[in-house]
N, C-alpha and C. Protein backbone atom coordinates (compact mmCIF):
# COMPACT_ATOMS: atom_id res chain seq x y z
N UNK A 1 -5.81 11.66 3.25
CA UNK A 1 -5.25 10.49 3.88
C UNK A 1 -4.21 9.83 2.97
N UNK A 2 -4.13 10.32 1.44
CA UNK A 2 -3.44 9.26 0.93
C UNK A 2 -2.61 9.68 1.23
N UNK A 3 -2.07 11.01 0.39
CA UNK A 3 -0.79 12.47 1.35
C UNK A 3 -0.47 11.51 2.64
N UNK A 4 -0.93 11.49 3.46
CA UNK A 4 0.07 10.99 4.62
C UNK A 4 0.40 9.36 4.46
N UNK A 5 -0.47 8.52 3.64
CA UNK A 5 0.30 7.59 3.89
C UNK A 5 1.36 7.18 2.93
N UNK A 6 1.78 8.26 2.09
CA UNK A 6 2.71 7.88 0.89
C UNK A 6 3.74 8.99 2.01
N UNK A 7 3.68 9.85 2.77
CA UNK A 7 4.68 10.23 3.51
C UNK A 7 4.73 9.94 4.74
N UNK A 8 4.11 8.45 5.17
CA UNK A 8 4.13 7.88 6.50
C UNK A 8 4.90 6.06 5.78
N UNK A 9 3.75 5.21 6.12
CA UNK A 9 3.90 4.15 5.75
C UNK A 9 3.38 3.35 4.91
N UNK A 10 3.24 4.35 3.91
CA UNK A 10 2.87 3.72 2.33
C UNK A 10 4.00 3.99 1.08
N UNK A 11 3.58 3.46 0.00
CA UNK A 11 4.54 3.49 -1.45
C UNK A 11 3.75 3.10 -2.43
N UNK A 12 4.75 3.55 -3.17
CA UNK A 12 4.01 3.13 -4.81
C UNK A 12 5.36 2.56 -4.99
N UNK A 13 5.07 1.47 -5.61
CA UNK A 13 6.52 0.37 -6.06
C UNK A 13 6.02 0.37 -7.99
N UNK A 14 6.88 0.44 -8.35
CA UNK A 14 6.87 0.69 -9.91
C UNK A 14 7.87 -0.43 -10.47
N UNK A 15 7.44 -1.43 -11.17
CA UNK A 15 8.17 -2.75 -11.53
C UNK A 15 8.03 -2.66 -13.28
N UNK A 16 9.15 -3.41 -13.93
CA UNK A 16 9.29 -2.99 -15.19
C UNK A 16 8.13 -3.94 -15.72
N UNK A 17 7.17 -4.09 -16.54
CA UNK A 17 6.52 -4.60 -17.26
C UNK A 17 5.41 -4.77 -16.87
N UNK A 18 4.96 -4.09 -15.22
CA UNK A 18 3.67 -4.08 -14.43
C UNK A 18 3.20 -2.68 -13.98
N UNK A 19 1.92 -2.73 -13.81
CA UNK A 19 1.39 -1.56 -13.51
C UNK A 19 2.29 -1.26 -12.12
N UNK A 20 1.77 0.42 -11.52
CA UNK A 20 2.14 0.97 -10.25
C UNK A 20 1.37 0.39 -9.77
N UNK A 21 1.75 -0.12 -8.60
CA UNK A 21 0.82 -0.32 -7.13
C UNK A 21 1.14 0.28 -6.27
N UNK A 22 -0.15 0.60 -4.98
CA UNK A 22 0.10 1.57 -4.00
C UNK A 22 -0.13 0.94 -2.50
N UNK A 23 0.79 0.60 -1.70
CA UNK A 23 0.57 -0.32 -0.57
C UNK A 23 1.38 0.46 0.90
N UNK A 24 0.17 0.44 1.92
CA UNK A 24 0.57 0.53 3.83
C UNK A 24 0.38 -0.72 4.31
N UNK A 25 1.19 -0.35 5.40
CA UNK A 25 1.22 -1.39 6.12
C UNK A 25 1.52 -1.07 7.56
N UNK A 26 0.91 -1.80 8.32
CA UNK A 26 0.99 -1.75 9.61
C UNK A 26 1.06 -2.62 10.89
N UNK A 27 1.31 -2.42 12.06
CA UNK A 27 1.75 -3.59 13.04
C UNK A 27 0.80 -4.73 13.37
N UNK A 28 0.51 -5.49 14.08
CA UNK A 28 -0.35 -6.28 14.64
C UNK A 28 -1.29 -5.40 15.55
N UNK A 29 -0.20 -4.30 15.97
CA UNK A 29 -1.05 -3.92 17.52
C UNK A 29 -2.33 -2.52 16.44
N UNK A 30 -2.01 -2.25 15.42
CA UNK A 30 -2.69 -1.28 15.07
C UNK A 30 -3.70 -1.99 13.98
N UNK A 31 -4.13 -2.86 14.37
CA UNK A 31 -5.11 -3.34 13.23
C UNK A 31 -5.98 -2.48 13.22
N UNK A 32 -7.09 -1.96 14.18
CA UNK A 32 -7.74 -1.04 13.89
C UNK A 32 -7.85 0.02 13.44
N UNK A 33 -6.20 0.93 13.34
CA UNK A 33 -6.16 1.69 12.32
C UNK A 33 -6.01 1.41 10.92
N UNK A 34 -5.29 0.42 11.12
CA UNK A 34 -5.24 -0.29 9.30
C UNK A 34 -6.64 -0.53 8.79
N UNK A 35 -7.22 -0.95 9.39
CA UNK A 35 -8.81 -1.54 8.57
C UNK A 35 -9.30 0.36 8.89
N UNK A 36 -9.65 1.24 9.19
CA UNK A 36 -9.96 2.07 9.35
C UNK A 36 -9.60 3.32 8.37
N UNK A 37 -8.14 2.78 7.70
CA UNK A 37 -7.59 3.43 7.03
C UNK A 37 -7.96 2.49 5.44
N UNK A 38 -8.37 2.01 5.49
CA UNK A 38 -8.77 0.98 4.55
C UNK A 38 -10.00 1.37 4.40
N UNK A 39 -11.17 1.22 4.86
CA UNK A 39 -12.22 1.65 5.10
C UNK A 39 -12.60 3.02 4.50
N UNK A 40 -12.07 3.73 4.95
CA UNK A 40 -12.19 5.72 4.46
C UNK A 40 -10.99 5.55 2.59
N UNK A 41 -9.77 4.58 2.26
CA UNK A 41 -9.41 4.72 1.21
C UNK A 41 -10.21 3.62 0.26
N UNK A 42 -11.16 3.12 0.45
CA UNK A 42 -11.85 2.15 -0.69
C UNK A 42 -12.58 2.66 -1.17
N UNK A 43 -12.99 3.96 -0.41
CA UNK A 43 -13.91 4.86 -1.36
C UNK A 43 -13.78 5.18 -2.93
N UNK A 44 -11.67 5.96 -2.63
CA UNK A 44 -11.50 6.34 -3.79
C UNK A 44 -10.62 5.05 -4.88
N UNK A 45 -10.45 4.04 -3.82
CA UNK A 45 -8.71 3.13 -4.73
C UNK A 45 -9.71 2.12 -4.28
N UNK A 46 -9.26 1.46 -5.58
CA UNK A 46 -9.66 -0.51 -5.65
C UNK A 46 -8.59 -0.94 -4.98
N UNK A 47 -8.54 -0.59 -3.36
CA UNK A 47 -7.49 -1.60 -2.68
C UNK A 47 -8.11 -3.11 -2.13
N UNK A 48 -7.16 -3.92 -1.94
CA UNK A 48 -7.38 -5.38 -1.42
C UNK A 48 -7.54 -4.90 -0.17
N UNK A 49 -8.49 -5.87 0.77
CA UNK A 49 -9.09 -5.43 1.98
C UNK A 49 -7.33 -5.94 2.83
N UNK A 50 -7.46 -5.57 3.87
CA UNK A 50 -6.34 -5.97 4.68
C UNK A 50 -5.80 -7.40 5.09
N UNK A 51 -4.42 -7.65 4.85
CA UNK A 51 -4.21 -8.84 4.54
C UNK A 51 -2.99 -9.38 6.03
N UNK A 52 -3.43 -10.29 6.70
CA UNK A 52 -2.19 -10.54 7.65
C UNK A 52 -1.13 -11.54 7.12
N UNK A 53 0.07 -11.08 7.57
CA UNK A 53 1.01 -12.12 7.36
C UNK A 53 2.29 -11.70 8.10
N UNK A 54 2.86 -12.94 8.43
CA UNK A 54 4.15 -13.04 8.70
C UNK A 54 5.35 -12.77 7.73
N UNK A 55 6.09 -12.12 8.13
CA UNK A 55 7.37 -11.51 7.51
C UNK A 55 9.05 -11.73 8.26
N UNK A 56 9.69 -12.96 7.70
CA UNK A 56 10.56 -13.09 8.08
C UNK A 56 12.01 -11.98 7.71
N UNK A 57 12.96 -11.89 8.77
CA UNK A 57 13.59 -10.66 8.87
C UNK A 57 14.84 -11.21 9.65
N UNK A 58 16.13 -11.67 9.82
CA UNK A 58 17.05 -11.68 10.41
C UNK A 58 17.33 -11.02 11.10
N UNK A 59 16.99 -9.48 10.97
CA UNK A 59 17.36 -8.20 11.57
C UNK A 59 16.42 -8.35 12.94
N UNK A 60 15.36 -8.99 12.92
CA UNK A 60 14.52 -8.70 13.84
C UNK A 60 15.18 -9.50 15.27
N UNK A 61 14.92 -9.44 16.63
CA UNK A 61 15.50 -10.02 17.77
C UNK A 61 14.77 -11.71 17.28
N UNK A 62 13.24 -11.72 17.25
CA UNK A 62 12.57 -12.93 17.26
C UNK A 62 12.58 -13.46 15.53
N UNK A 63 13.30 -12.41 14.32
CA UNK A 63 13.56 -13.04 13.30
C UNK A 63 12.46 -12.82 12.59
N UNK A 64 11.56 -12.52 12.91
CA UNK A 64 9.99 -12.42 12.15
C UNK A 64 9.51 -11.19 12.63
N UNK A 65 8.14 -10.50 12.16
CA UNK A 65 7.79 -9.29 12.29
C UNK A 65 5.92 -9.75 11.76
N UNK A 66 4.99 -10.00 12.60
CA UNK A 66 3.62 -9.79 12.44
C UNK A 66 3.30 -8.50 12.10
N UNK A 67 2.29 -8.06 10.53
CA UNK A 67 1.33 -7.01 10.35
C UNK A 67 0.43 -7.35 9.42
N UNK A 68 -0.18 -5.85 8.96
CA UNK A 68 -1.40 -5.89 7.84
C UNK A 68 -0.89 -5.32 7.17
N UNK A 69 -1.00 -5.67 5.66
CA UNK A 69 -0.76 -4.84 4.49
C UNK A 69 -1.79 -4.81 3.84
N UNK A 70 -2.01 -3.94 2.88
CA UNK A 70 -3.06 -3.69 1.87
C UNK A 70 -2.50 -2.87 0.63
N UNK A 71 -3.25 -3.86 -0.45
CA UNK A 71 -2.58 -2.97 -1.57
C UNK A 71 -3.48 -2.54 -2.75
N UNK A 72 -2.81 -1.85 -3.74
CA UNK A 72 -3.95 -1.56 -4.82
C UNK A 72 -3.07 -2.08 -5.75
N UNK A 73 -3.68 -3.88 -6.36
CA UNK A 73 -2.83 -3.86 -7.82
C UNK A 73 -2.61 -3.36 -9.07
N UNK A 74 -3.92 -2.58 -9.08
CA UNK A 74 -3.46 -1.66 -10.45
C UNK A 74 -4.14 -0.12 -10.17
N UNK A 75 -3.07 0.00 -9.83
CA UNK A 75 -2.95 1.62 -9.89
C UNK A 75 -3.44 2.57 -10.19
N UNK A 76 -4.88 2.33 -11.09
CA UNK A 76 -5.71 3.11 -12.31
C UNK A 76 -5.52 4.97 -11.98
N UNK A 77 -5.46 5.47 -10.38
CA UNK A 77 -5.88 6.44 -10.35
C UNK A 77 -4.43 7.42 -10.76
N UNK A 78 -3.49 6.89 -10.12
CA UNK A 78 -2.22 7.44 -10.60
C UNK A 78 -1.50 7.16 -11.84
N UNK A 79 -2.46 6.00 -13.08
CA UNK A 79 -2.13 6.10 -14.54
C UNK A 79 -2.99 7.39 -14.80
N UNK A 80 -3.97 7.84 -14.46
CA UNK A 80 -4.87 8.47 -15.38
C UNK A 80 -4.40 9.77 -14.75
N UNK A 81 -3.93 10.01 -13.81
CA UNK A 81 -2.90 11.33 -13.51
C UNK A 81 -1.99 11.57 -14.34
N UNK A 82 -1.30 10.65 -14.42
CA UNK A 82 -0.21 10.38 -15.24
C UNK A 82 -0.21 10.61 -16.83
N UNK A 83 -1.07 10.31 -17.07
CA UNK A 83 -1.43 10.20 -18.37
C UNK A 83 -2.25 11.74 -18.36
N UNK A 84 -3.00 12.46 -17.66
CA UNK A 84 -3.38 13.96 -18.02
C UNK A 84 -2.30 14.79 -17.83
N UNK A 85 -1.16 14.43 -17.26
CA UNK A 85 0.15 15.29 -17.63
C UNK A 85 1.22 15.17 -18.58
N UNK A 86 0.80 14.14 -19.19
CA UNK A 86 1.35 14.02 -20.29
C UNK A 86 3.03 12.87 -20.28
N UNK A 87 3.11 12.41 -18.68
CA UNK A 87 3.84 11.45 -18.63
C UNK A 87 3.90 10.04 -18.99
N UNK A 88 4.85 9.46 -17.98
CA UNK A 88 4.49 7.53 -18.72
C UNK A 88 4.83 6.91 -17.45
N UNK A 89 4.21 6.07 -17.03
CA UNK A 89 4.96 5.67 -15.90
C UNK A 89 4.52 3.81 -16.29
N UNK A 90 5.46 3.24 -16.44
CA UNK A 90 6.26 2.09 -16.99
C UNK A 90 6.45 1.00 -16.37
């Protein structure tokens, strides 16, 4: 599941002086897959349970955009990858 959501609607955002974090997100109308997908990934990632909020957007017709996001603030599983290959991630 993670595989698809880092090649669907997830990321890892990498900021200079903070750990990686790994965050999906999804519409209003799919809450039940979001908590579901949350649910089956808390097994392996210390993610934050699903969080609603409003997201303002110019681009949008109504200017705003309702969903759920969820994230993992520290990254532990992809440092300790990282770190058995001998990389750095910063």
């Amino acid at each position: 599941m993670l595989t698809g959501k880092l090649l669907g609607d997830g990321n890892i955002t990498i900021q200079k002086n903070r750990k990686p974090r790994f965050r999906f997100g999804h519409s209003i109308k799919d809450r039940d897959w979001c908590v579901h997908c949350y649910q089956k990934l808390a097994d392996f990632l210390p993610l934050n349970p699903p969080k609603y909020r409003r997201v303002i957007d110019s681009r949008i017709k109504g200017g705003f955009f309702l969903n759920y996001i969820m994230f993992n603030p520290k990254l532990t599983l992809f440092l300790s990858i990282s770190k058995r290959f001998g990389t750095t991630i910063q």
